[in-house]
C-alpha atoms as a PDB file:
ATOM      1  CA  UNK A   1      47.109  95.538-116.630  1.00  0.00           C
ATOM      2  CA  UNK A   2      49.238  94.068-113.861  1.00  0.00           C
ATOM      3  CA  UNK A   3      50.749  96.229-110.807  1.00  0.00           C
ATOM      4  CA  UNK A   4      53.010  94.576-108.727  1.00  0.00           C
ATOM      5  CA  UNK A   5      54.303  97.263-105.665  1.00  0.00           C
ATOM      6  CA  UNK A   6      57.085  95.963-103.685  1.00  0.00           C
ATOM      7  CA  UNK A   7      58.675  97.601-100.155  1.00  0.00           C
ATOM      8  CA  UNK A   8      61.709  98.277 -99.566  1.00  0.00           C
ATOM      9  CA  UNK A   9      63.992  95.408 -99.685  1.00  0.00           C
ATOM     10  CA  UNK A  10      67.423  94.856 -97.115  1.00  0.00           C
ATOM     11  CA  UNK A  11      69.478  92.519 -97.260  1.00  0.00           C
ATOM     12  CA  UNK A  12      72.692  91.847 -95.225  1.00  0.00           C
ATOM     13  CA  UNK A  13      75.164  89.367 -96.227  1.00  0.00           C
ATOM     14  CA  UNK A  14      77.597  88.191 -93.235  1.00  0.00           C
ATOM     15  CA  UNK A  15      80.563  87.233 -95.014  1.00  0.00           C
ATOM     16  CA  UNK A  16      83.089  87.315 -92.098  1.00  0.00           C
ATOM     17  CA  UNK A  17      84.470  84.210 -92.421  1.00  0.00           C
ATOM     18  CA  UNK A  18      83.731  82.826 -88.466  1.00  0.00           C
ATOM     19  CA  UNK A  19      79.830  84.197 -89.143  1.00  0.00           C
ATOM     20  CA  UNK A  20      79.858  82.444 -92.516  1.00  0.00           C
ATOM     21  CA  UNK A  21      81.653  79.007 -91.242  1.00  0.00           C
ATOM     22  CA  UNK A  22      78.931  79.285 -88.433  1.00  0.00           C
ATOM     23  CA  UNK A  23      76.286  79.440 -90.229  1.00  0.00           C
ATOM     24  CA  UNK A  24      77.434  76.869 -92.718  1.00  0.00           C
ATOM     25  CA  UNK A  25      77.506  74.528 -89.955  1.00  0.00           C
ATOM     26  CA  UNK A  26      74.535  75.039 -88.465  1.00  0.00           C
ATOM     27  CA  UNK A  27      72.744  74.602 -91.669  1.00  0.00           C
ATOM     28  CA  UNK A  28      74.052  71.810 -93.236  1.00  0.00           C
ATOM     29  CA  UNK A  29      72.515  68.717 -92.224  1.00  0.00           C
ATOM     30  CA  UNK A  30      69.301  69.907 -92.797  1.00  0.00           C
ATOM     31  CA  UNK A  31      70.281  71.159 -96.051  1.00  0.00           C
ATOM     32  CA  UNK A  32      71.761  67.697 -97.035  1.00  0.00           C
ATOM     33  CA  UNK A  33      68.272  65.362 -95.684  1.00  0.00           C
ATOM     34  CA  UNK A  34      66.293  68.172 -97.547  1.00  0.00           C
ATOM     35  CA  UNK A  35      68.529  67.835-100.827  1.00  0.00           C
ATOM     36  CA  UNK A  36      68.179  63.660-100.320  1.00  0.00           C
ATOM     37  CA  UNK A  37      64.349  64.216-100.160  1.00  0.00           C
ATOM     38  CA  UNK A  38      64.689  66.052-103.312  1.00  0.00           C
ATOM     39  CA  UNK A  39      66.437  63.099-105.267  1.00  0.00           C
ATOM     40  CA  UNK A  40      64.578  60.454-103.824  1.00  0.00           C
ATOM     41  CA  UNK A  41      62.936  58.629-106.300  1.00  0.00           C
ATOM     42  CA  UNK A  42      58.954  57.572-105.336  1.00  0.00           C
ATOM     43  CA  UNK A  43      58.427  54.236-104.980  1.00  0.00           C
ATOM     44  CA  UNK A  44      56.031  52.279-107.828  1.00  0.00           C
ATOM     45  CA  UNK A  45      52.734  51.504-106.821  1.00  0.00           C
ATOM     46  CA  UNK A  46      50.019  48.887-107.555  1.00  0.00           C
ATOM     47  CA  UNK A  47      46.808  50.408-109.919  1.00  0.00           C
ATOM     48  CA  UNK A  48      43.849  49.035-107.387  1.00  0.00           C
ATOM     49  CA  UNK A  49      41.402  52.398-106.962  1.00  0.00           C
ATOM     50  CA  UNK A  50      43.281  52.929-103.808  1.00  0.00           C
ATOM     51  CA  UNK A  51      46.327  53.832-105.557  1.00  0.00           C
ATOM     52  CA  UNK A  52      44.539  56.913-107.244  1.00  0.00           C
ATOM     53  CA  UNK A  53      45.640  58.480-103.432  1.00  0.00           C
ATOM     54  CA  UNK A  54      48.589  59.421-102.061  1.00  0.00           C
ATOM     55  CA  UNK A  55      49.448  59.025 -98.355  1.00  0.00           C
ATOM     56  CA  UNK A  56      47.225  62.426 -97.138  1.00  0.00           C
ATOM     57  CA  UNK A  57      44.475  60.978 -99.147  1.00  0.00           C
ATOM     58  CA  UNK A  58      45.496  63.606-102.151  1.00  0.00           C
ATOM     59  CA  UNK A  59      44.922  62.715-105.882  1.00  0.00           C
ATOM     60  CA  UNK A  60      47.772  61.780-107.834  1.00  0.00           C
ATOM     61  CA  UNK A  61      49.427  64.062-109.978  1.00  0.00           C
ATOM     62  CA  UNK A  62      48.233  62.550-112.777  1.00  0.00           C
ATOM     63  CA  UNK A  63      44.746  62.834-111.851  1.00  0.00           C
ATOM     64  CA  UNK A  64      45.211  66.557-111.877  1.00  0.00           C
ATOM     65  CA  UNK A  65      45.985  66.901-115.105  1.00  0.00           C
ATOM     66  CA  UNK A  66      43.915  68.356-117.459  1.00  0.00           C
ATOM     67  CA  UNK A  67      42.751  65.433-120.134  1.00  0.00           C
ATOM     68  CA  UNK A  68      44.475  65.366-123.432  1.00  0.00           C
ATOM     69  CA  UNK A  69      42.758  67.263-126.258  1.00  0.00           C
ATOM     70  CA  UNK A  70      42.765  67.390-130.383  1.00  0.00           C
ATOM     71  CA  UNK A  71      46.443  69.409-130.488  1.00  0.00           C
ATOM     72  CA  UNK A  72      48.156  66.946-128.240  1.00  0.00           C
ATOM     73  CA  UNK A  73      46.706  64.094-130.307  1.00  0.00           C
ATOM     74  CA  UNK A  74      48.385  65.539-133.806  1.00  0.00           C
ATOM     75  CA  UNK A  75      49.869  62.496-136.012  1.00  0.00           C
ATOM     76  CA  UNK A  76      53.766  63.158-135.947  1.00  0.00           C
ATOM     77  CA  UNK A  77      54.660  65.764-138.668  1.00  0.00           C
ATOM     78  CA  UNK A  78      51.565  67.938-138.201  1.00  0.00           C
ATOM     79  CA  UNK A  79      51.740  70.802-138.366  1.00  0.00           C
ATOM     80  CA  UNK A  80      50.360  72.302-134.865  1.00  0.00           C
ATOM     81  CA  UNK A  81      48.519  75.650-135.006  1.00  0.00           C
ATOM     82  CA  UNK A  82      50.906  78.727-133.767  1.00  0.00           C
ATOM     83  CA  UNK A  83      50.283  79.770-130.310  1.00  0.00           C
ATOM     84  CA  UNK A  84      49.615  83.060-129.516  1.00  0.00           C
ATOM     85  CA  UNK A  85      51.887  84.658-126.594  1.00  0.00           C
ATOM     86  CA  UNK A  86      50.645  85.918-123.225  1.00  0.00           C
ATOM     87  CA  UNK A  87      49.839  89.357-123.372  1.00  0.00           C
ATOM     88  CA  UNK A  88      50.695  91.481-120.233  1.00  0.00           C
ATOM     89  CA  UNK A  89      50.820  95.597-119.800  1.00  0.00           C
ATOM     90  CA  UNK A  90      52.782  95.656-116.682  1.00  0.00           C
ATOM     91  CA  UNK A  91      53.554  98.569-114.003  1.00  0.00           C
ATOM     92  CA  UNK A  92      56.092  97.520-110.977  1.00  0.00           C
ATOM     93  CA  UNK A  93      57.174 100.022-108.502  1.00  0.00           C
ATOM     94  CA  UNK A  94      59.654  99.078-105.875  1.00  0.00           C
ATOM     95  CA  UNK A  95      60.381 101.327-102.666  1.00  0.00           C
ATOM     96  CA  UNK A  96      64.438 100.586-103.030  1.00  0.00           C
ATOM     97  CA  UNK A  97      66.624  98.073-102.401  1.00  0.00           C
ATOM     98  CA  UNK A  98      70.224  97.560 -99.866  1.00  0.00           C
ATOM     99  CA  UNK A  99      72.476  95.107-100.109  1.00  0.00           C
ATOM    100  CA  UNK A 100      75.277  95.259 -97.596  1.00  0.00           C
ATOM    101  CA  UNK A 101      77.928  92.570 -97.517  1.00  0.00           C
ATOM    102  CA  UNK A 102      80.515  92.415 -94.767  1.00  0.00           C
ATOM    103  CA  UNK A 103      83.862  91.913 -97.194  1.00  0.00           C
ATOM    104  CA  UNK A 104      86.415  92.251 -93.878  1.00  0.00           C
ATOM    105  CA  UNK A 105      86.066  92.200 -90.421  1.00  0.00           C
ATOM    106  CA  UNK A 106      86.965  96.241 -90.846  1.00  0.00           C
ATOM    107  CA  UNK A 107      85.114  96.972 -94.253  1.00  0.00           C
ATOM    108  CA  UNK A 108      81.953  96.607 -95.168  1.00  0.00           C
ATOM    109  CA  UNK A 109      80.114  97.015 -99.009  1.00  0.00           C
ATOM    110  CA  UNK A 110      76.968  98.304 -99.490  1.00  0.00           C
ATOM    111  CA  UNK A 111      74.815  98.876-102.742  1.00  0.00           C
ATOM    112  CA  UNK A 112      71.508 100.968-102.683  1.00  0.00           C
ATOM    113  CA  UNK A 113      68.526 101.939-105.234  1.00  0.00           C
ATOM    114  CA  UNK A 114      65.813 104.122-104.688  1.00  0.00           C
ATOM    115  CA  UNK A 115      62.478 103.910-105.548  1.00  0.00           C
ATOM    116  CA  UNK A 116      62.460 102.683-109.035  1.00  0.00           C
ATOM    117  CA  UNK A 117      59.810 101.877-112.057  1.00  0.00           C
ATOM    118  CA  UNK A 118      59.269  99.409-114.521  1.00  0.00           C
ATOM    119  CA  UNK A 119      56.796  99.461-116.535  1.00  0.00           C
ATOM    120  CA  UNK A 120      56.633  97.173-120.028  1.00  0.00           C
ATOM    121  CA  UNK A 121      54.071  94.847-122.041  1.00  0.00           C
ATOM    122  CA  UNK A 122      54.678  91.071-122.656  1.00  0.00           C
ATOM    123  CA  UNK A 123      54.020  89.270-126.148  1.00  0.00           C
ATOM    124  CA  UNK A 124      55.371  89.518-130.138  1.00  0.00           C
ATOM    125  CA  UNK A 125      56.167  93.454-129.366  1.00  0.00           C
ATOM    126  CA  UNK A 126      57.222  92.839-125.493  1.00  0.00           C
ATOM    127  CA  UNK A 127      59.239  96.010-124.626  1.00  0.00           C
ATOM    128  CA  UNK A 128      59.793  97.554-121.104  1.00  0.00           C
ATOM    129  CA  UNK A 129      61.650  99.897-119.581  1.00  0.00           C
ATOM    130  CA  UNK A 130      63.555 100.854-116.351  1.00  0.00           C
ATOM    131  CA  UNK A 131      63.455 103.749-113.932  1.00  0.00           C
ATOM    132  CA  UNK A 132      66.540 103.613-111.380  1.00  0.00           C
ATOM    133  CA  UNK A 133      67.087 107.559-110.505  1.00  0.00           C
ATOM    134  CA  UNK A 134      69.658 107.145-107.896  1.00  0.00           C
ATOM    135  CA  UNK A 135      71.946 104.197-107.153  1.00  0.00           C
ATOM    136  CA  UNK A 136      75.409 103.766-104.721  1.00  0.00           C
ATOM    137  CA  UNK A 137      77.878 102.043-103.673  1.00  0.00           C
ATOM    138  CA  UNK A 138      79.647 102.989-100.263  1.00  0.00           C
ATOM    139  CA  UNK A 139      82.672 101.121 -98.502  1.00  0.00           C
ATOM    140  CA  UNK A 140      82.824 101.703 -94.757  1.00  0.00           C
ATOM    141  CA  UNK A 141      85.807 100.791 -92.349  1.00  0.00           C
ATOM    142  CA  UNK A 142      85.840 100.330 -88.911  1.00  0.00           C
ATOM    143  CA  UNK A 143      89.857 101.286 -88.120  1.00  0.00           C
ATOM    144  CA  UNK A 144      90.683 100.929 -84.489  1.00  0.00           C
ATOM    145  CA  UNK A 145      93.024 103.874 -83.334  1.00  0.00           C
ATOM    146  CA  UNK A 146      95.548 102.087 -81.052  1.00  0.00           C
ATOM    147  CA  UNK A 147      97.831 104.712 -78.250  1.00  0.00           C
END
């Protein structure tokens, strides 16, 4: 049986445009070096015992891996034994969740949920099901009376 309990979750989206262009700005060089980092292909290296390393003195990835066994050996057009799924009785209980968005500079959105239950199994008969009691959806405005 797995439980998973989760708090209450809030989040607050600043959609004003100047917050949003602000943040945007801020953000995006580091964004774009961490995206390059990302697509950077690693460089080839030479197979003396030192190469079985990486820089930190880590083992290589392929090191790691587990070593091949009987199924991954098949001849091509066996037929591999069926695998059985990952069975899983599950129970998740979340305290609620906000999500407010700012969608003017005078309105702002907000969805709530309450405390809500899951509970389900995983496998050839998964099934689960969903407790959400009490849900809404509010609009606020902030008019300014002008004399």
């Amino acid at each position: 049986l797995g439980v998973l309990n989760v708090g209450m979750i809030d989040v607050d989206i600043p959609q004003h445009p100047v917050a949003l262009h602000g943040t945007v700005t801020r953000s995006s060089k580091q964004l774009s070096s961490q995206i390059s980092e990302l697509t950077r292909q690693p460089k080839a290296r030479s197979t003396d015992s030192s190469s079985n390393l990486d820089s930190m003195g880590q083992p290589s990835p392929q090191q790691l891996l587990p070593p091949l066994t009987e199924i991954d050996n098949l001849p091509p057009g066996a037929k591999q034994p069926a695998k059985r799924p990952f069975l899983l009785n599950f129970k998740i209980v979340m305290d609620g969740l906000a999500v407010g968005a700012s969608l003017l500079p005078s309105l702002k959105a907000e969805y709530k949920i309450s405390r809500m239950l899951s509970s389900g199994m995983t496998g050839d008969q998964a099934r689960f099901t969903i407790d959400l009691p009490v849900h809404t959806l509010s609009f606020a405005s902030k008019v300014v009376h002008q004399e």
